[in-house]
N, C-alpha and C. Protein backbone atom coordinates (compact mmCIF):
# COMPACT_ATOMS: atom_id res chain seq x y z
N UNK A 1 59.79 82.18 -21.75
CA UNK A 1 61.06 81.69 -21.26
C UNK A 1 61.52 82.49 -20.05
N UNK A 2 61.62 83.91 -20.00
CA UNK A 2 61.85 84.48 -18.96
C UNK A 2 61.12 84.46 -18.16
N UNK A 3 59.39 84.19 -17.71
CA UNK A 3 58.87 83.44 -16.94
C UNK A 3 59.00 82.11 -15.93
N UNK A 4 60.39 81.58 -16.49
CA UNK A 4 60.61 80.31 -15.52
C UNK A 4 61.68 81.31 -14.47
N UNK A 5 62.41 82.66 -14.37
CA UNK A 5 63.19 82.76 -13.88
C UNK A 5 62.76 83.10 -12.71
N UNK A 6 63.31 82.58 -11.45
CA UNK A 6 63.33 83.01 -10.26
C UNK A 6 64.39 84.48 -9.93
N UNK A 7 64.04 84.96 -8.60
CA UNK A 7 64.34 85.69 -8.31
C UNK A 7 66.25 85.62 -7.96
N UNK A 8 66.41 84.43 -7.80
CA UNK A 8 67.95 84.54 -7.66
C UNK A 8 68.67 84.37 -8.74
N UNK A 9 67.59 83.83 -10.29
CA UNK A 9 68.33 84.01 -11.20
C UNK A 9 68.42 85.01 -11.87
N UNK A 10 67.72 85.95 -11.48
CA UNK A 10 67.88 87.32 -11.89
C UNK A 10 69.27 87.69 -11.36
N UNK A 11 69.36 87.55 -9.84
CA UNK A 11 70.38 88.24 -8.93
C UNK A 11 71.76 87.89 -10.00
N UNK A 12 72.06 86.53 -10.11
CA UNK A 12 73.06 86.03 -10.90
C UNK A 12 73.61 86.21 -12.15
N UNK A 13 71.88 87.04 -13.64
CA UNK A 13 72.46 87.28 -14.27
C UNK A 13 73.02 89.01 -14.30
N UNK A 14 72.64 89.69 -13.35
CA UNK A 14 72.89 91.02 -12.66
C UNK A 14 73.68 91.05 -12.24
N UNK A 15 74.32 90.21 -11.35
CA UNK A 15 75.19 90.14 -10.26
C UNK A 15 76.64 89.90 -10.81
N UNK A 16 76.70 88.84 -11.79
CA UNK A 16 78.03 88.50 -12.27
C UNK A 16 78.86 89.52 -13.01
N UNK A 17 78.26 89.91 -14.25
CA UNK A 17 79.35 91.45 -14.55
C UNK A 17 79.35 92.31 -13.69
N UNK A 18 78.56 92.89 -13.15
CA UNK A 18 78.98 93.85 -12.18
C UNK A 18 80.66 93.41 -11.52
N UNK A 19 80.36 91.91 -10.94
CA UNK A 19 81.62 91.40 -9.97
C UNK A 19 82.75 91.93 -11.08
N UNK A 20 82.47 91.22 -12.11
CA UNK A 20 83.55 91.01 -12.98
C UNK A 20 83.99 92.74 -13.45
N UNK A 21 82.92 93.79 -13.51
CA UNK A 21 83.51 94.96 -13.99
C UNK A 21 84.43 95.69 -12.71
N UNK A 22 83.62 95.46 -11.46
CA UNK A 22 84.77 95.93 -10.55
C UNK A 22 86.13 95.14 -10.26
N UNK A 23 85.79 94.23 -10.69
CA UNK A 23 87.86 93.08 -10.25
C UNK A 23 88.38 93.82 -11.29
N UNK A 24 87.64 93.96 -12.72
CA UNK A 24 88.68 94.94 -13.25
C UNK A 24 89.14 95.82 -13.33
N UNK A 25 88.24 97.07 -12.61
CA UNK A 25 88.53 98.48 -12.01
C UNK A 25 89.63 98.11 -10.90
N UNK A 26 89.07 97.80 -10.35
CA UNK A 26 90.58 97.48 -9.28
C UNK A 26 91.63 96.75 -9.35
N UNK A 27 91.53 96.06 -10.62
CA UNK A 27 93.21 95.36 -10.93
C UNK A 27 94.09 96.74 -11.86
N UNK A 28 93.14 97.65 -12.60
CA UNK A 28 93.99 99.02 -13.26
C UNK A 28 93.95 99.87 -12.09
N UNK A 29 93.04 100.29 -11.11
CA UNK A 29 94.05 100.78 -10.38
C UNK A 29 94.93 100.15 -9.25
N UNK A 30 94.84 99.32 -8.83
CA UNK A 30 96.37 98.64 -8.39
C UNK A 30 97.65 98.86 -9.36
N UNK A 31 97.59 98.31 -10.36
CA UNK A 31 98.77 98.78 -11.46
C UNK A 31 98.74 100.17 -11.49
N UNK A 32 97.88 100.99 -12.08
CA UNK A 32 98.51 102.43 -12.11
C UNK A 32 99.23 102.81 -10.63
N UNK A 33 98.99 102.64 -9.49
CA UNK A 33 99.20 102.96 -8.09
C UNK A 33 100.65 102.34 -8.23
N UNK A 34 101.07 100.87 -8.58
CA UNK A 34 102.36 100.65 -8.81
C UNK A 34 103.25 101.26 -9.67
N UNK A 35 102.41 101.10 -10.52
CA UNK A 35 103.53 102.00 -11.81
C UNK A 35 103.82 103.15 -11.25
N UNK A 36 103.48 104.05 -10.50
CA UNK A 36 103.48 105.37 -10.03
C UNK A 36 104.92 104.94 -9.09
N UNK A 37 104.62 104.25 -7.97
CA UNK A 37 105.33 103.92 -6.81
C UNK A 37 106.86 103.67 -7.60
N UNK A 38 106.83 103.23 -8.87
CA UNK A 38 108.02 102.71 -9.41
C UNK A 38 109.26 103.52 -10.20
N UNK A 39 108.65 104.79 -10.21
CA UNK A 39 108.84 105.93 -11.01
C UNK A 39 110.14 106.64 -9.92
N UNK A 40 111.40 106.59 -10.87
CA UNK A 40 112.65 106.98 -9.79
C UNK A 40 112.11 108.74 -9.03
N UNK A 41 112.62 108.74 -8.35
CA UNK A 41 112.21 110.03 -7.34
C UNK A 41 112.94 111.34 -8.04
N UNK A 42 113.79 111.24 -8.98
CA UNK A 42 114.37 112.52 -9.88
C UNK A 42 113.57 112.54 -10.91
N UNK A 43 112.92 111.78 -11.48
CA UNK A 43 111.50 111.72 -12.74
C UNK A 43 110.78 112.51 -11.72
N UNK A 44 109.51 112.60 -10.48
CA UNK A 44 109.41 112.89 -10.22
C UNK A 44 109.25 114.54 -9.35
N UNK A 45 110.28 114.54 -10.05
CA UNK A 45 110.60 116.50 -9.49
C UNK A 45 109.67 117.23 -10.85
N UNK A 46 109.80 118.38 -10.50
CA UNK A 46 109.12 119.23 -11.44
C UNK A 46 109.95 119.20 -12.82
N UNK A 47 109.62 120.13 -13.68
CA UNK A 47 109.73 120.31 -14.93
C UNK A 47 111.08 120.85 -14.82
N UNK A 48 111.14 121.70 -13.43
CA UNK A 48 112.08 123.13 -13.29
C UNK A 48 113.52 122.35 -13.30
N UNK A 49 114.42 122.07 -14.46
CA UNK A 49 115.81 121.69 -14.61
C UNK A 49 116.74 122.30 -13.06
N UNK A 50 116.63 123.36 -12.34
CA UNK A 50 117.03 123.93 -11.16
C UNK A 50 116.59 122.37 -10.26
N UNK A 51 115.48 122.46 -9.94
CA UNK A 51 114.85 121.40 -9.09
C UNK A 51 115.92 120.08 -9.02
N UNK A 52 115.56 119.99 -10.64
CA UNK A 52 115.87 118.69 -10.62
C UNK A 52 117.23 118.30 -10.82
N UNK A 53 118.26 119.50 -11.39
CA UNK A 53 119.42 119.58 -10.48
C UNK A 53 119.97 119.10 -9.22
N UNK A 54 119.01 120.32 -8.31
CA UNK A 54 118.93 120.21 -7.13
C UNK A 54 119.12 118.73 -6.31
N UNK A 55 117.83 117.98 -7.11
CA UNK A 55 117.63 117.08 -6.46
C UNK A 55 118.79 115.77 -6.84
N UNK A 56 119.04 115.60 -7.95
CA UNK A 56 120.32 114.67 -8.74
C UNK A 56 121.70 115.00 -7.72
N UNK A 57 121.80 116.00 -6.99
CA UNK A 57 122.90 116.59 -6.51
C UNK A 57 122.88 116.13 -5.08
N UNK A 58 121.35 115.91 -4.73
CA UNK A 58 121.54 115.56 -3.37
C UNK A 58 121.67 113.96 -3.48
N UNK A 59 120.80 113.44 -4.48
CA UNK A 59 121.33 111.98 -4.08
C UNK A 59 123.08 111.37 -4.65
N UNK A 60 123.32 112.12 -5.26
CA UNK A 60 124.55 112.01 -5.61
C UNK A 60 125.84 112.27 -3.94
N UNK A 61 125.41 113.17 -3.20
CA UNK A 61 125.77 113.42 -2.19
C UNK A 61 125.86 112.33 -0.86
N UNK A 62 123.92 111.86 -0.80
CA UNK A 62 123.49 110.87 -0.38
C UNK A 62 124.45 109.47 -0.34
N UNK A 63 125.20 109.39 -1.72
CA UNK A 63 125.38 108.01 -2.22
C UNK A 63 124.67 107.03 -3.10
N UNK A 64 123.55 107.38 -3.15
CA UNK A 64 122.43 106.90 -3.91
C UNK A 64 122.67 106.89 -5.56
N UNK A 65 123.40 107.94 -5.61
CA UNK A 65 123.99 108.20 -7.62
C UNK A 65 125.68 107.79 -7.25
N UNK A 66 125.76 107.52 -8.76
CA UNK A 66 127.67 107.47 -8.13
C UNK A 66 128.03 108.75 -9.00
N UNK A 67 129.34 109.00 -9.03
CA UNK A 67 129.17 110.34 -10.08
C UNK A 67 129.16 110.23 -11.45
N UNK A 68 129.72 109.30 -12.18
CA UNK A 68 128.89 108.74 -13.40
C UNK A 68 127.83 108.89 -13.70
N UNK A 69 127.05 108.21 -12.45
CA UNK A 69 125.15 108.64 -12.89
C UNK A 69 124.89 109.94 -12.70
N UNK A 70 125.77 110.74 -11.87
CA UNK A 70 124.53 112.01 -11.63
C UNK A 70 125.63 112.83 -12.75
N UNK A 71 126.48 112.56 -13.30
CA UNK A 71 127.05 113.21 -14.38
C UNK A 71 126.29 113.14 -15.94
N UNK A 72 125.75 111.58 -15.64
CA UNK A 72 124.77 111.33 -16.86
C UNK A 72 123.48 111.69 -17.38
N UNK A 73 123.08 111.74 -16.05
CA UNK A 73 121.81 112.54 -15.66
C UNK A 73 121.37 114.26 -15.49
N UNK A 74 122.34 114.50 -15.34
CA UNK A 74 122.99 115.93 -15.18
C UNK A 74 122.44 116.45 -16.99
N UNK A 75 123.58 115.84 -17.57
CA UNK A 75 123.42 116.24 -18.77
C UNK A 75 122.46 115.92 -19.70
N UNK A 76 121.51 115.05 -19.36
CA UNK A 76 120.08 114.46 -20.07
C UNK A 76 119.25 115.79 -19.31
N UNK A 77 119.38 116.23 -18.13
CA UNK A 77 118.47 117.01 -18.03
C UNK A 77 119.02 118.51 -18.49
N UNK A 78 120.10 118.58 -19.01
CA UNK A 78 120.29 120.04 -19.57
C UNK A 78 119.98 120.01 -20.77
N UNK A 79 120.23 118.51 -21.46
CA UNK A 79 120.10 118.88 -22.87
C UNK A 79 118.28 118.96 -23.40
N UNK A 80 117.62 118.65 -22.30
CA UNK A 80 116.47 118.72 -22.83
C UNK A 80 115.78 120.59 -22.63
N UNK A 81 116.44 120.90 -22.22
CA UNK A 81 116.01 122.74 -21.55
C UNK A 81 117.17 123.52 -22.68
């Protein structure tokens, strides 16, 4: 039976998962690359509660927080330290 196969039907039964294993490598990393991109920029800061102080304070400054949020946020990141 594998005697009738030509050489391009080799290529085809070789050829197709491969396609199919890389569209799926590259559809997880497209998503991980988004999910990343999506991640607010105060998640982002270090571990260091100072930092990320720091940083809650500037967008609060910015306009970007109102003081509600960076009051809320403020205190989610103290109570975890």
């Amino acid at each position: 039976m594998l005697g009738n196969l030509t050489g391009w039907h080799l290529v085809v039964i070789a050829g197709v998962p491969l396609v199919v294993v890389v569209v799926v490598v590259a559809v997880i990393v497209i998503a991980v690359r988004l999910s990343r991109r999506n991640t607010p920029q105060w998640a982002k800061a270090s571990v260091d509660p100072t930092g990320q102080l720091q940083l809650l304070a500037q967008l609060r400054d910015e306009g970007l927080l109102s003081n509600e949020e960076y009051e809320a946020k403020r205190a989610e990141v103290l109570s975890r330290n």
